[in-house]
N, C-alpha and C. Protein backbone atom coordinates (compact mmCIF):
# COMPACT_ATOMS: atom_id res chain seq x y z
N UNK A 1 95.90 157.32 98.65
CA UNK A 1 94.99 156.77 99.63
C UNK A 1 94.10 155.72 98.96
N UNK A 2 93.69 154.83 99.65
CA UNK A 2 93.05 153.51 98.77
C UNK A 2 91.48 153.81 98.95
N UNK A 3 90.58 153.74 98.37
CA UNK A 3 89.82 153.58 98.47
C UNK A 3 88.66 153.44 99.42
N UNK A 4 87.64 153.69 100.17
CA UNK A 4 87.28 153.64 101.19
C UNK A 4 86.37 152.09 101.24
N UNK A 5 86.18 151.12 100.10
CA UNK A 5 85.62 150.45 100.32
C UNK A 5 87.34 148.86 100.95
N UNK A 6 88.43 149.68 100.35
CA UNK A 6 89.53 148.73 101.08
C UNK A 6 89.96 149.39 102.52
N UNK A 7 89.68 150.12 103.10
CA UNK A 7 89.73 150.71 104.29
C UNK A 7 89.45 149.52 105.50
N UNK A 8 90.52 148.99 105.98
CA UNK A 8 90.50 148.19 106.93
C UNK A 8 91.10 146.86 106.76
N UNK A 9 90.99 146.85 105.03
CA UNK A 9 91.39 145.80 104.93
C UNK A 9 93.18 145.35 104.34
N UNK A 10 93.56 144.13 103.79
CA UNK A 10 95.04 144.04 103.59
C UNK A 10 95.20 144.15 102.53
N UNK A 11 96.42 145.05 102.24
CA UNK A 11 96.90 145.17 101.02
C UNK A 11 97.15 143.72 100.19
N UNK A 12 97.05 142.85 100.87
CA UNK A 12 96.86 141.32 100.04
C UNK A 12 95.83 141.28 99.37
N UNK A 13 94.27 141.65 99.70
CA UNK A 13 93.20 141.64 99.19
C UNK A 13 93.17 142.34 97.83
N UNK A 14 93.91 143.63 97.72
CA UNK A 14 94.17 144.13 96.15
C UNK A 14 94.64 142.87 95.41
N UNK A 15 96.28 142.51 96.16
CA UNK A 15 96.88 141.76 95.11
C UNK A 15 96.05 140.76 94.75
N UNK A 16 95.60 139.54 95.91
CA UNK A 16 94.50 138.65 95.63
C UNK A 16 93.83 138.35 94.43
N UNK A 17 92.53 140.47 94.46
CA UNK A 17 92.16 140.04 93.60
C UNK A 17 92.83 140.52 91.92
N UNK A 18 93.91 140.65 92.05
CA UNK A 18 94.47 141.75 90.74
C UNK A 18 95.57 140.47 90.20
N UNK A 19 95.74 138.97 91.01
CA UNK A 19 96.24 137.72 90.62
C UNK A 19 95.02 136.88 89.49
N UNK A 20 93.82 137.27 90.62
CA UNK A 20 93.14 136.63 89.96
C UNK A 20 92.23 136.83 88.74
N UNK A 21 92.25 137.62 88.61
CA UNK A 21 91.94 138.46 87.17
C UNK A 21 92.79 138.24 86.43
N UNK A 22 93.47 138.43 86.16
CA UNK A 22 94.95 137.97 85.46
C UNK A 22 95.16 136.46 85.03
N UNK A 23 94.92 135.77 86.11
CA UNK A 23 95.22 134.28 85.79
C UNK A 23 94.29 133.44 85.88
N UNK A 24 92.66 133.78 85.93
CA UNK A 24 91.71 133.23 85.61
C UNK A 24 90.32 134.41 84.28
N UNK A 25 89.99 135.12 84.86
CA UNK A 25 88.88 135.86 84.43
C UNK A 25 89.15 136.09 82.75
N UNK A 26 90.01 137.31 83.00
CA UNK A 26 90.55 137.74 81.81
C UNK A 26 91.07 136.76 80.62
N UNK A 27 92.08 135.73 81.09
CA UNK A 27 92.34 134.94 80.19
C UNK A 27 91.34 133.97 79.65
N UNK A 28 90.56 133.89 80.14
CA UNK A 28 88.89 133.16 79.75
C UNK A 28 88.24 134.11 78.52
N UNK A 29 88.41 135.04 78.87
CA UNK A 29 87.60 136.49 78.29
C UNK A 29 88.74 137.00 76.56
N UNK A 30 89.98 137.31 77.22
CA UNK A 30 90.72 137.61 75.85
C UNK A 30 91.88 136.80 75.57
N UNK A 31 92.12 135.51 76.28
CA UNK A 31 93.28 134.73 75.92
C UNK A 31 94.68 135.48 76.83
N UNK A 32 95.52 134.56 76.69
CA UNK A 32 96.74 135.06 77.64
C UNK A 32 97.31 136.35 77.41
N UNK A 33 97.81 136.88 78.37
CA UNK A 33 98.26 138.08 78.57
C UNK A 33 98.97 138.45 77.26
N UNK A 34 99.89 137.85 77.18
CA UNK A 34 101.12 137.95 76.26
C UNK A 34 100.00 138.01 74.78
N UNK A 35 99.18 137.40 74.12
CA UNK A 35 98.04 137.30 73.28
C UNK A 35 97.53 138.65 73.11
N UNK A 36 97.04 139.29 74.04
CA UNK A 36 95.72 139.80 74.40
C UNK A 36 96.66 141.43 74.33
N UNK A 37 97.76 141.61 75.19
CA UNK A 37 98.10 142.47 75.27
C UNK A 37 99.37 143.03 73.55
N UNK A 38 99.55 141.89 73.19
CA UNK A 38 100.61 142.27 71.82
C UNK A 38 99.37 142.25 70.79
N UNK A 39 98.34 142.06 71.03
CA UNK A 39 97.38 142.29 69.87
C UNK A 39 96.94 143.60 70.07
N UNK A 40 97.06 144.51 70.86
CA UNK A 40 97.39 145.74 71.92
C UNK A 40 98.03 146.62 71.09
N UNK A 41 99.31 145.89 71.58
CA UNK A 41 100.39 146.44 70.83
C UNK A 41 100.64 146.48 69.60
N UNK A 42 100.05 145.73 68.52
CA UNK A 42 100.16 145.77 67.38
C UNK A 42 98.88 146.70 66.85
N UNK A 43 98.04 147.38 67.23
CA UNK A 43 97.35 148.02 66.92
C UNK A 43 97.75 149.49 67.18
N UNK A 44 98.10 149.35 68.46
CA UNK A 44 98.71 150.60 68.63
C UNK A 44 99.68 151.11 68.23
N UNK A 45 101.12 150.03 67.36
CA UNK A 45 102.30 150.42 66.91
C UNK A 45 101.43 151.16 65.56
N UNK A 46 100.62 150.28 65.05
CA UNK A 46 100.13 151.04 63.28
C UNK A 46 99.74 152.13 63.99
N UNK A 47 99.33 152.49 64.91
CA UNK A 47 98.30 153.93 65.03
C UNK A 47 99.46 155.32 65.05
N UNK A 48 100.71 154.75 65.92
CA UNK A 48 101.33 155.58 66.61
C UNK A 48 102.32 155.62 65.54
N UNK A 49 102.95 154.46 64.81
CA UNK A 49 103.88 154.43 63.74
C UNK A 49 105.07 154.40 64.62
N UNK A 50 105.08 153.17 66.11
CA UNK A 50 106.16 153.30 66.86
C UNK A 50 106.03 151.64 66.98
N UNK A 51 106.93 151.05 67.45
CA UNK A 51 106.71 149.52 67.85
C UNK A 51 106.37 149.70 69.59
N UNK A 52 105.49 149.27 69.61
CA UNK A 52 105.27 148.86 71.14
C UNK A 52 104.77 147.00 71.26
N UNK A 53 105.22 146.82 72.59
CA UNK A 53 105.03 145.43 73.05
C UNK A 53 104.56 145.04 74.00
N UNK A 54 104.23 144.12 74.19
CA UNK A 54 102.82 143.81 75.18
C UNK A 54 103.66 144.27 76.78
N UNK A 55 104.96 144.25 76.83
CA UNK A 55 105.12 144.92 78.18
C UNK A 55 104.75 146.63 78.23
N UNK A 56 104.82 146.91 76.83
CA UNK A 56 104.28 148.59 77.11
C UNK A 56 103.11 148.78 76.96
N UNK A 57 102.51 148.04 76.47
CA UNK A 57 100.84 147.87 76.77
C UNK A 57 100.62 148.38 78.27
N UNK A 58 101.01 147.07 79.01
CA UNK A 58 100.35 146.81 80.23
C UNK A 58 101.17 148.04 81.24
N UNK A 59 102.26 148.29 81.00
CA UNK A 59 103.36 149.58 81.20
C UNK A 59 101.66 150.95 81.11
N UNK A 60 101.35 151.30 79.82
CA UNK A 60 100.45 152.24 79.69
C UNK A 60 99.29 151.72 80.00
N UNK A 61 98.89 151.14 80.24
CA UNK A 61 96.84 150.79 80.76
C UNK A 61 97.47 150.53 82.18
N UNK A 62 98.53 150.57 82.90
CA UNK A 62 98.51 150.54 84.37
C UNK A 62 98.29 152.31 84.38
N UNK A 63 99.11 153.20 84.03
CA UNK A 63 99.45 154.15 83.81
C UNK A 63 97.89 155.29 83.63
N UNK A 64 97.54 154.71 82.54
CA UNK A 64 95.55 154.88 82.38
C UNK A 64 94.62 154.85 83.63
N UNK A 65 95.12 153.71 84.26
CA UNK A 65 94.36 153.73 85.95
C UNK A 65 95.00 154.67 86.68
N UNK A 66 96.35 154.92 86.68
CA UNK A 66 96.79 155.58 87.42
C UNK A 66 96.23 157.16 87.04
N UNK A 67 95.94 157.50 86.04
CA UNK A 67 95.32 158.88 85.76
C UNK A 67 93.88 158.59 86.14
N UNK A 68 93.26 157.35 86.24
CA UNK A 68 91.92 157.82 85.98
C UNK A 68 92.39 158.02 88.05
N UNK A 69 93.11 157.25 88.44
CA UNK A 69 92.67 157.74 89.79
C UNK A 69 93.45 159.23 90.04
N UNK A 70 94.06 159.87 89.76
CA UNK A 70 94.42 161.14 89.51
C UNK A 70 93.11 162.23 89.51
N UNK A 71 92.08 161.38 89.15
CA UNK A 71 90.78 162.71 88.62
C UNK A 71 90.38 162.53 90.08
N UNK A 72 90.34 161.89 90.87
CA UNK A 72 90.16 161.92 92.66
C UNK A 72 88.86 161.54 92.28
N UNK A 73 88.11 160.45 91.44
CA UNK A 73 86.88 160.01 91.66
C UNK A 73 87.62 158.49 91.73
N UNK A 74 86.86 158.23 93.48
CA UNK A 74 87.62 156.69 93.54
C UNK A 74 86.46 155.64 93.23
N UNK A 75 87.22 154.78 92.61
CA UNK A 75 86.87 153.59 92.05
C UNK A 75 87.69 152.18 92.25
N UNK A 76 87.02 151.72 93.29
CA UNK A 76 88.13 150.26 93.64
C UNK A 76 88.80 149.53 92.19
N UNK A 77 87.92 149.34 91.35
CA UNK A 77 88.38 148.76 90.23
C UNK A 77 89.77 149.43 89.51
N UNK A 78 89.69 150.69 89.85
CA UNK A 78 91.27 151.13 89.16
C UNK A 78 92.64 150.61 90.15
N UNK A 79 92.34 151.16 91.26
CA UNK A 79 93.39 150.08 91.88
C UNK A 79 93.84 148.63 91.58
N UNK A 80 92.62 147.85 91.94
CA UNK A 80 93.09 146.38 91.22
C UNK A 80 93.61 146.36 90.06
N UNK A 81 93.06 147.11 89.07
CA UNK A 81 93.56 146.91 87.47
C UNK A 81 95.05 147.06 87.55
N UNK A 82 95.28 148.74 87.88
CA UNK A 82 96.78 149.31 88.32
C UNK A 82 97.51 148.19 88.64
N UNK A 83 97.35 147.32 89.58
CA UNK A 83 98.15 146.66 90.28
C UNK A 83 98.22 145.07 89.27
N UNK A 84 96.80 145.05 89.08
CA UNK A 84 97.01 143.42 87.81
C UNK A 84 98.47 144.03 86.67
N UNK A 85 98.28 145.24 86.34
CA UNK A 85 99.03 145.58 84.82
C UNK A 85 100.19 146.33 85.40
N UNK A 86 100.54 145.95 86.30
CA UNK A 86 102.10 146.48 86.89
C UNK A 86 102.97 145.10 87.24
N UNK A 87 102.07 143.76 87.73
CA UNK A 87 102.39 142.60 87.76
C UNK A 87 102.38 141.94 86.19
N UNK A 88 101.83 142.47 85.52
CA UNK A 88 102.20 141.77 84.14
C UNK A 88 103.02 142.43 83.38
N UNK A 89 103.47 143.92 83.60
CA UNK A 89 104.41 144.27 83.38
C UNK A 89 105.43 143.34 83.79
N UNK A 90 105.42 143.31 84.97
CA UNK A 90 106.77 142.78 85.56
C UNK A 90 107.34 141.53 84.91
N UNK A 91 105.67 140.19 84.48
CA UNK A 91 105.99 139.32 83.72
C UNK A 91 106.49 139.35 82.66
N UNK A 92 106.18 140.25 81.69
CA UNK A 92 106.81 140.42 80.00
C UNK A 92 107.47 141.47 80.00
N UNK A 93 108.29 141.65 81.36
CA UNK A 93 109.53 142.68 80.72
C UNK A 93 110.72 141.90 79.99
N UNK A 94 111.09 142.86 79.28
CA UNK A 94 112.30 142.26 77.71
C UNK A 94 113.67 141.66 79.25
């Protein structure tokens, strides 16, 4: 169930704003996806002693929203995120 502050409104308005985060905000903030998220991944491969890549980054921090909305405390911001890092999945899949 979405959120009660998107209640009424179009599922475009997530994507909207989960485009634009992605292709303005963020990349202002940590540099392009592919950048931002394999610097991600390269921290996390030393931690884990596994190779991961910026598509499993964004693969697991969609995944992260998806648990935090699991705890049933809603927060519009996890939706958008969810949905920004499932679309950038989609961009840097192998």
């Amino acid at each position: 169930m979405l959120p009660n502050c998107y209640e009424g409104k179009p599922v475009r308005d997530i994507y909207d704003q989960a485009r634009h985060l992605t292709a303005t905000d963020r990349q202002v903030q940590y540099g392009t996806p592919e950048a931002n998220l394999g610097r991600i991944g390269a921290l996390w491969s030393a931690y884990l002693g596994k190779d991961l890549d910026a598509h499993d980054v964004a693969v697991m921090m969609a995944l992260v929203k998806i648990g935090r909305m699991a705890s049933g405390v809603t927060v519009a911001d996890n939706y958008v995120d969810a949905v920004a890092y499932i679309g950038l999945a989609d961009r840097l899949a192998p």
